[in-house]
Protein backbone atom coordinates (compact mmCIF):
# COMPACT_ATOMS: atom_id res chain seq x y z
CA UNK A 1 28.45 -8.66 -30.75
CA UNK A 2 25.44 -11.06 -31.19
CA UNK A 3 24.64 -11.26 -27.21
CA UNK A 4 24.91 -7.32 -27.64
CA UNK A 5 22.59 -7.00 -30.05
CA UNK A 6 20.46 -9.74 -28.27
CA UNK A 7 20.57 -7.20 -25.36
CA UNK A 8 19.33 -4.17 -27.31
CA UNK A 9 16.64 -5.76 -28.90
CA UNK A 10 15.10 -6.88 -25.63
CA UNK A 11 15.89 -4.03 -24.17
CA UNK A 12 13.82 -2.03 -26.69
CA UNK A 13 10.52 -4.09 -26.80
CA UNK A 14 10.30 -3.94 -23.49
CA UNK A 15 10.76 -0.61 -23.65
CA UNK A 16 7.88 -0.54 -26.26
CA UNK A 17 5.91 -2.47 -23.74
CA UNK A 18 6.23 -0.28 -20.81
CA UNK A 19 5.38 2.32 -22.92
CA UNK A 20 2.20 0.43 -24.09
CA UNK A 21 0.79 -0.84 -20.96
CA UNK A 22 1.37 1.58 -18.61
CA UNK A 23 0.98 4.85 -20.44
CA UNK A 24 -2.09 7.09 -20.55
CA UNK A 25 -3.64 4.56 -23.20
CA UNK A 26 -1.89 1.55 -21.63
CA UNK A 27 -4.33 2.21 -18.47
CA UNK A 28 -7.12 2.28 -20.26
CA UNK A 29 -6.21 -1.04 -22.46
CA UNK A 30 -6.01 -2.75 -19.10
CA UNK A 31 -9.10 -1.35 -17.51
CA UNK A 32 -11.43 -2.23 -20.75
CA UNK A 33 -9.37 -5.72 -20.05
CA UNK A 34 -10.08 -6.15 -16.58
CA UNK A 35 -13.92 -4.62 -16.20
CA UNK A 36 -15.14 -4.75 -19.55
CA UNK A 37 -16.31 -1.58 -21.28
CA UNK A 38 -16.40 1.46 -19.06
CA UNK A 39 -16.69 5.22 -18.87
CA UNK A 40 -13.66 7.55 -17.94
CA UNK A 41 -13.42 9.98 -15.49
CA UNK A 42 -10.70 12.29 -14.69
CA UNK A 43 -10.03 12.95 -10.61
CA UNK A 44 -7.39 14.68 -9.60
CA UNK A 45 -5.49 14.12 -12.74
CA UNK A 46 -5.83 10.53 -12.45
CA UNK A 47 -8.04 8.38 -14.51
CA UNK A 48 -10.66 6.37 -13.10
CA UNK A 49 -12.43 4.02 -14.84
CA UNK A 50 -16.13 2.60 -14.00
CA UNK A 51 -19.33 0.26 -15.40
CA UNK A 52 -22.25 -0.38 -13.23
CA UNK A 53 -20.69 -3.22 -11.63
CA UNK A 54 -16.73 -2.27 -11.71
CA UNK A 55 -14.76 0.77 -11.19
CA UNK A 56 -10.98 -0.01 -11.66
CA UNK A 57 -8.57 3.00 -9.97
CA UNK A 58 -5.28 2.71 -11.18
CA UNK A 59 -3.00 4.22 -9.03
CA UNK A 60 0.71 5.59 -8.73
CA UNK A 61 3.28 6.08 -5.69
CA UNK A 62 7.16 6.67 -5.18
CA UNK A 63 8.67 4.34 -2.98
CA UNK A 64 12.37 4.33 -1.59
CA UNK A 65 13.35 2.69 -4.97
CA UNK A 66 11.32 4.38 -7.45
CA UNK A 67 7.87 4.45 -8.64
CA UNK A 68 5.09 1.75 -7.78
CA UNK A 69 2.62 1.27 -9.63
CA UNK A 70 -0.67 -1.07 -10.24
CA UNK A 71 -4.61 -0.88 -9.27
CA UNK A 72 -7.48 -2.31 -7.63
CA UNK A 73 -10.61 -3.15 -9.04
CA UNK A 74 -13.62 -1.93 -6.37
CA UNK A 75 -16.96 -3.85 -7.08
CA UNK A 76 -20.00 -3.45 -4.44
CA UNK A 77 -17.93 -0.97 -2.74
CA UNK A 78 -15.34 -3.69 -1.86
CA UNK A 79 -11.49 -4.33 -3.48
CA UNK A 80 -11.89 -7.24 -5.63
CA UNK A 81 -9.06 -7.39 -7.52
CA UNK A 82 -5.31 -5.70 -7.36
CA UNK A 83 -2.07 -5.99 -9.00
CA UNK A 84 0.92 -3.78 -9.06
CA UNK A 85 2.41 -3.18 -12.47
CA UNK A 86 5.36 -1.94 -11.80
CA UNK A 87 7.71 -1.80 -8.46
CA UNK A 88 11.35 -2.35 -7.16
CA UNK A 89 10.73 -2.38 -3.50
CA UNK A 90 12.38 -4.32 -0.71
CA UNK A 91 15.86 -5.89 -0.56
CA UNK A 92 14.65 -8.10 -3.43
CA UNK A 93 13.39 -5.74 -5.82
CA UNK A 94 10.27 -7.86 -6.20
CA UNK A 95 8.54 -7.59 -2.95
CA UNK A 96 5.46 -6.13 -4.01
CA UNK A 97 4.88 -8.77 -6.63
CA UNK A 98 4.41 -11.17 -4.04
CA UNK A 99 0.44 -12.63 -4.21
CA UNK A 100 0.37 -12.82 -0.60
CA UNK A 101 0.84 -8.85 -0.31
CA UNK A 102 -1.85 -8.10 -2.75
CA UNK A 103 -3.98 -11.02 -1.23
CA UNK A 104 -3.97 -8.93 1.58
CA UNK A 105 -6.54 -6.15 -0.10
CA UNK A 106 -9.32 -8.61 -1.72
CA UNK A 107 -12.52 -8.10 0.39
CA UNK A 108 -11.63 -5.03 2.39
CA UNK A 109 -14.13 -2.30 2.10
CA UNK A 110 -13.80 1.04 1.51
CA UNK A 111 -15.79 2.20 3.78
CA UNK A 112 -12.65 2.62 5.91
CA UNK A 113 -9.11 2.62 5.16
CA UNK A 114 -7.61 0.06 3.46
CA UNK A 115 -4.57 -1.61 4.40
CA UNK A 116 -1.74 -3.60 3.67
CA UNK A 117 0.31 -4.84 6.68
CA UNK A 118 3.82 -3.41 6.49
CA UNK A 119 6.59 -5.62 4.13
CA UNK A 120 10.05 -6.91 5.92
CA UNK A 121 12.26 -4.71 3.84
CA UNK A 122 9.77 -1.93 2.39
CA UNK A 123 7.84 -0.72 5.61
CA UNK A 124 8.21 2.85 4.16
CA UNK A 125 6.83 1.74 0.86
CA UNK A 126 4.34 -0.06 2.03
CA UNK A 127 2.74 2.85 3.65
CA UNK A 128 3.09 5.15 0.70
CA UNK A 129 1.60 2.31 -0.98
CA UNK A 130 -1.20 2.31 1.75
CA UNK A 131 -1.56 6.56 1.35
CA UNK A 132 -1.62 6.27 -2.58
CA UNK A 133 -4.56 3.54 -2.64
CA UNK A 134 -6.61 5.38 0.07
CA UNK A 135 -6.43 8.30 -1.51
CA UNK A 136 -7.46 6.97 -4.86
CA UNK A 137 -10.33 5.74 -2.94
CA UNK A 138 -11.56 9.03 -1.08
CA UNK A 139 -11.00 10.70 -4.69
CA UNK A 140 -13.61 7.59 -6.17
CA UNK A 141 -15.85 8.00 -3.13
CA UNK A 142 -16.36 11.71 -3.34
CA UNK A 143 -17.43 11.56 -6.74
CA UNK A 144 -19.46 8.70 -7.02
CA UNK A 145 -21.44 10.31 -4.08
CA UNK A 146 -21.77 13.90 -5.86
CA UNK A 147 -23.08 11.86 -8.85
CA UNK A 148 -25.42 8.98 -7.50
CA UNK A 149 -23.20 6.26 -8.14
């Protein structure tokens, strides 16, 4: 009964947690983390959130075993910071929280694609991955242009 109860209670704060970090004021919690204080922006019903030195685009995909999510920090138009917050890719469930994936973004510009090279045991993902971070990019791009950022 006690390891039952154990289970339940752990169960619910991370439950609590989830809720916290990664909901709609979860996001922003991390971003005023991450880049400091920052102005919101809405783009394709996605926040984005930006400074003068940092915009940090969260960003959300479904891969073959559910949904993957995380962001990537852009400063002087290149990615200099990312993190997935949430994923159960690859035969492991854990193969996006591998630092050497993510490593993999840090420095690329955006001035073309982005890419990550394809994961042993979540090729598909990774590409979803790869279509879900570009487009958060083009989204970024097209507005900062249209306003003079």
């Amino acid at each position: 009964m006690r390891k039952i109860l154990s289970g339940l209670l752990a169960l619910t704060v991370l439950l609590y947690a989830d809720i916290f970090l990664f909901g709609k004021d979860g996001i922003q919690i991390q971003a005023n983390r991450i880049i400091g204080i920052n102005k919101k922006v809405i783009l394709n019903d996605k926040p984005v959130f930006y400074n003068e030195k940092f915009t940090f685009l969260p960003f959300e995909a479904i891969g073959a075993q559910g949904k993957i999510s995380g962001y990537i920090v852009l400063q002087d138009k290149l990615v200099s910071n990312a993190k997935i917050t949430r994923s159960r890719e690859g035969l492991t469930f854990i193969v996006f929280n591998k630092s050497n994936v993510l490593n993999q973004l840090l420095g690329q510009s955006i001035a073309n694609p982005i890419r990550i090279d394809a994961v042993t045991g979540a090729s598909i993902s990774t590409q979803v991955l790869n279509d879900s971070i570009n487009e958060r990019i083009q989204d970024w791009k097209k507005y900062a242009k249209s306003n003079d950022l």
